[in-house]
Protein backbone atom coordinates (compact mmCIF):
# COMPACT_ATOMS: atom_id res chain seq x y z
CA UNK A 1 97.06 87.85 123.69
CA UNK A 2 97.46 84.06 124.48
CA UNK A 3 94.78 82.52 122.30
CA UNK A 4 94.68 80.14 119.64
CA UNK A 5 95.79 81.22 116.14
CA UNK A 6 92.74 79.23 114.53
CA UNK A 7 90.00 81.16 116.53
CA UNK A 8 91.62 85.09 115.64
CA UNK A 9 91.12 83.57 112.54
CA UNK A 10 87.66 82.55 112.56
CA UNK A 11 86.75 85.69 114.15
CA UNK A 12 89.23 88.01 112.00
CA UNK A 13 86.63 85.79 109.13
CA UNK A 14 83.28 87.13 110.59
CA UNK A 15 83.87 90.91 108.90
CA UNK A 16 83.16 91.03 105.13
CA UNK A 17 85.17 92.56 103.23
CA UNK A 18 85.37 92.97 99.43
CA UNK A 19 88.50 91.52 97.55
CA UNK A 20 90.89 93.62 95.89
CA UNK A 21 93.02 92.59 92.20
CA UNK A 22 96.52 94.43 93.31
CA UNK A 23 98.78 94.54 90.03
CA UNK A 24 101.95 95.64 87.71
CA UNK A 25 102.85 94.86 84.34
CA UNK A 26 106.64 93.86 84.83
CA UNK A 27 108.43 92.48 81.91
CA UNK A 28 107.34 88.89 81.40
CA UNK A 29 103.32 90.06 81.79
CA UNK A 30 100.80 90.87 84.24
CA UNK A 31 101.85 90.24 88.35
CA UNK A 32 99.50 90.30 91.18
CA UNK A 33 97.57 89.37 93.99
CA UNK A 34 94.44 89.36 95.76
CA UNK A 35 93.71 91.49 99.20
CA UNK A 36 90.74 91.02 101.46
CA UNK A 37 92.47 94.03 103.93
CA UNK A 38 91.69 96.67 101.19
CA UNK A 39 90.01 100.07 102.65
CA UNK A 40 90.04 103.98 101.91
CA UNK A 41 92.13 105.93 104.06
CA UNK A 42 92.23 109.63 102.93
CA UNK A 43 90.96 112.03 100.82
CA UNK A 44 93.36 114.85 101.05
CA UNK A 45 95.91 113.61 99.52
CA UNK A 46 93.86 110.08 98.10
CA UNK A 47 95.05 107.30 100.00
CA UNK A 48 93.54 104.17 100.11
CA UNK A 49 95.68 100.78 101.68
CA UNK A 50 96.34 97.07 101.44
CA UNK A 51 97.88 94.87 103.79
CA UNK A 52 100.27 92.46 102.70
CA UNK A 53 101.75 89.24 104.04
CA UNK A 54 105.86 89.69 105.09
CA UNK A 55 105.67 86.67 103.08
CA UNK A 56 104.94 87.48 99.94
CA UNK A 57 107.14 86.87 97.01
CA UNK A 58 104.52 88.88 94.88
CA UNK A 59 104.67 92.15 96.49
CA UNK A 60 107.92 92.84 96.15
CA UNK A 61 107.92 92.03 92.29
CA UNK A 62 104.97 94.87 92.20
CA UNK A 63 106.15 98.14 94.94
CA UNK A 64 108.89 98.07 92.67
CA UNK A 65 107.02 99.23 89.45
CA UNK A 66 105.73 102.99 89.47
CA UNK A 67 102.24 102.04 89.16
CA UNK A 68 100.28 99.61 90.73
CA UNK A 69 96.45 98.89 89.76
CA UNK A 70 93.58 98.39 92.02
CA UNK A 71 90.54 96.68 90.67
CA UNK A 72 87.85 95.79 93.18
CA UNK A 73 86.17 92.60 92.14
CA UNK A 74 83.12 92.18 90.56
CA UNK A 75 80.68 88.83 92.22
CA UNK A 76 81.25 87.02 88.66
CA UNK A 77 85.11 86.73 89.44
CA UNK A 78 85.46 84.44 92.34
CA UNK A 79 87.20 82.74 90.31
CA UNK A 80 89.70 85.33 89.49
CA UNK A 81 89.83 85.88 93.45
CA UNK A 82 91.22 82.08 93.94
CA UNK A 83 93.57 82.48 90.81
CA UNK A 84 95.34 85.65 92.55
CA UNK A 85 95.68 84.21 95.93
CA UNK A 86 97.42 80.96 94.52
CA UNK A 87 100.98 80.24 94.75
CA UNK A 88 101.14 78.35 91.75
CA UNK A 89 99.90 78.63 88.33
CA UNK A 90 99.40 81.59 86.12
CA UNK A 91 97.33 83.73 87.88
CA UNK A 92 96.04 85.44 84.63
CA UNK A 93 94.88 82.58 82.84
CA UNK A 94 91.98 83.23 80.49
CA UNK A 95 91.53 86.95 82.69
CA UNK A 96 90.78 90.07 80.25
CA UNK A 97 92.96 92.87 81.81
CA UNK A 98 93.97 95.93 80.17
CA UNK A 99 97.67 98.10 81.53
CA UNK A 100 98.23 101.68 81.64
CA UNK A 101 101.07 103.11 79.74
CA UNK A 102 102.69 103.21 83.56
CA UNK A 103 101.93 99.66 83.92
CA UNK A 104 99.06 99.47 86.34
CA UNK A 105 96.74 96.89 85.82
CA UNK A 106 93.11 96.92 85.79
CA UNK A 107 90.83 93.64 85.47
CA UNK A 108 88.21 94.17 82.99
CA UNK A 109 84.23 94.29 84.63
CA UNK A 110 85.57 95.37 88.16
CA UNK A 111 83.62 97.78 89.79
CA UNK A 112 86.27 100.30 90.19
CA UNK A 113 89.33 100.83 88.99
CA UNK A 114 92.44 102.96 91.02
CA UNK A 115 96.12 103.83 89.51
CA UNK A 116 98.22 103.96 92.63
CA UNK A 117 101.82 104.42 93.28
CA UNK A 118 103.18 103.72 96.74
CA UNK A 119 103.15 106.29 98.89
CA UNK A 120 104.50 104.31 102.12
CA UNK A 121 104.99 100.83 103.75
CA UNK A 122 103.96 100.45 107.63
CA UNK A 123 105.22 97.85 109.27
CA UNK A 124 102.76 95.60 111.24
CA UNK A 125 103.19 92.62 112.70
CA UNK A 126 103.47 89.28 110.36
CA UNK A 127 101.67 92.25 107.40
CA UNK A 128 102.96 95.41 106.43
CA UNK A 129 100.34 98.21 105.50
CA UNK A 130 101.02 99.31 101.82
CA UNK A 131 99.60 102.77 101.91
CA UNK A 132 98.92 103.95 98.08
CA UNK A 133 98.43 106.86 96.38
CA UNK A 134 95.35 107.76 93.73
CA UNK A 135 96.02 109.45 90.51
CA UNK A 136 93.69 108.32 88.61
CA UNK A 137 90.29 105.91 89.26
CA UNK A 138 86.67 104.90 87.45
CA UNK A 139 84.20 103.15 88.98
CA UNK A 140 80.74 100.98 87.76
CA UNK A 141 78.13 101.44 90.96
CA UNK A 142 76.22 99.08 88.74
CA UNK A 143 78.47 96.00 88.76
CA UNK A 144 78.18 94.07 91.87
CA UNK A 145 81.16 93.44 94.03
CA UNK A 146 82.46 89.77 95.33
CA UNK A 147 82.65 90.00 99.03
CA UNK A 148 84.69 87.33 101.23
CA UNK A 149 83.09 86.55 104.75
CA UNK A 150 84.08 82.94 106.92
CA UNK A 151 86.79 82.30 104.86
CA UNK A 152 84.57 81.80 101.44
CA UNK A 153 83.11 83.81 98.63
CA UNK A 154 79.82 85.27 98.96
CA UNK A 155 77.41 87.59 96.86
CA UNK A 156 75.01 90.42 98.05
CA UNK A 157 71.66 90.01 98.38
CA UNK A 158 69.61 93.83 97.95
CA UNK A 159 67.15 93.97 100.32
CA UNK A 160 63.86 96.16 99.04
């Protein structure tokens, strides 16, 4: 494709997609980062994936740990969602979190919850596909999720 990198963008922007807390607990405290590219894959065995920049200096701190927690974010943390896709600051700041004794770690009033250990990294292109498997998970139907469409946060609206 010859095209211009600032339109695949803008069109890449038009699909919603829900944003996803991806984290460890390493020794000095909670690590992660936030992924707009999260989806389910499989059932048999539970796979679901995130795709993650080649130039991340976050991801390699967390596919290192056994564990790595999933929380999908609730609307009432956008902005927890701008916190995790920094590159400076402390991404945790004033966020209530909570680690499993493996270290995966799960944002508190998410509307699910998934303890993952990678299963296998796919390369593709300037990403690579982290797929990750489920051992354990929760979930709140109830809460309702923040979803990112053209490039800023949005809320549902329930149709009746």
């Amino acid at each position: 494709m010859t095209g211009d990198v600032a339109e695949l963008r803008r069109v890449f922007s038009c699909f919603p997609s829900g944003i996803a807390a991806v984290c460890t607990l390493t020794d000095d405290g909670p690590a992660g980062l936030a992924a707009s590219s999260f989806t389910t894959v499989s059932i048999d065995p539970p796979l679901v994936s995130v795709c993650i920049q080649n130039t991340s200096t976050t991801w390699p701190v967390l596919r290192g740990h056994p564990r790595i927690g999933i929380s999908v974010l609730a609307q009432d943390h956008e902005s927890l969602g701008r916190q995790l896709a920094s590159k400076h600051g402390d991404r945790f700041a004033g966020v209530a979190w909570e680690a499993t004794s493996q270290g995966a770690v799960h944002v508190h009033g998410s509307t699910a919850w998934l303890d993952c250990s990678l299963h296998a990294e796919v390369p593709a292109g300037d990403h690579l596909i982290a797929l990750l498997e489920i051992h354990r998970m929760s979930a709140d139907p109830a809460a309702a999720p923040l979803i990112f469409h053209a490039s800023t946060f949005r809320r549902l609206h329930v149709v009746s």
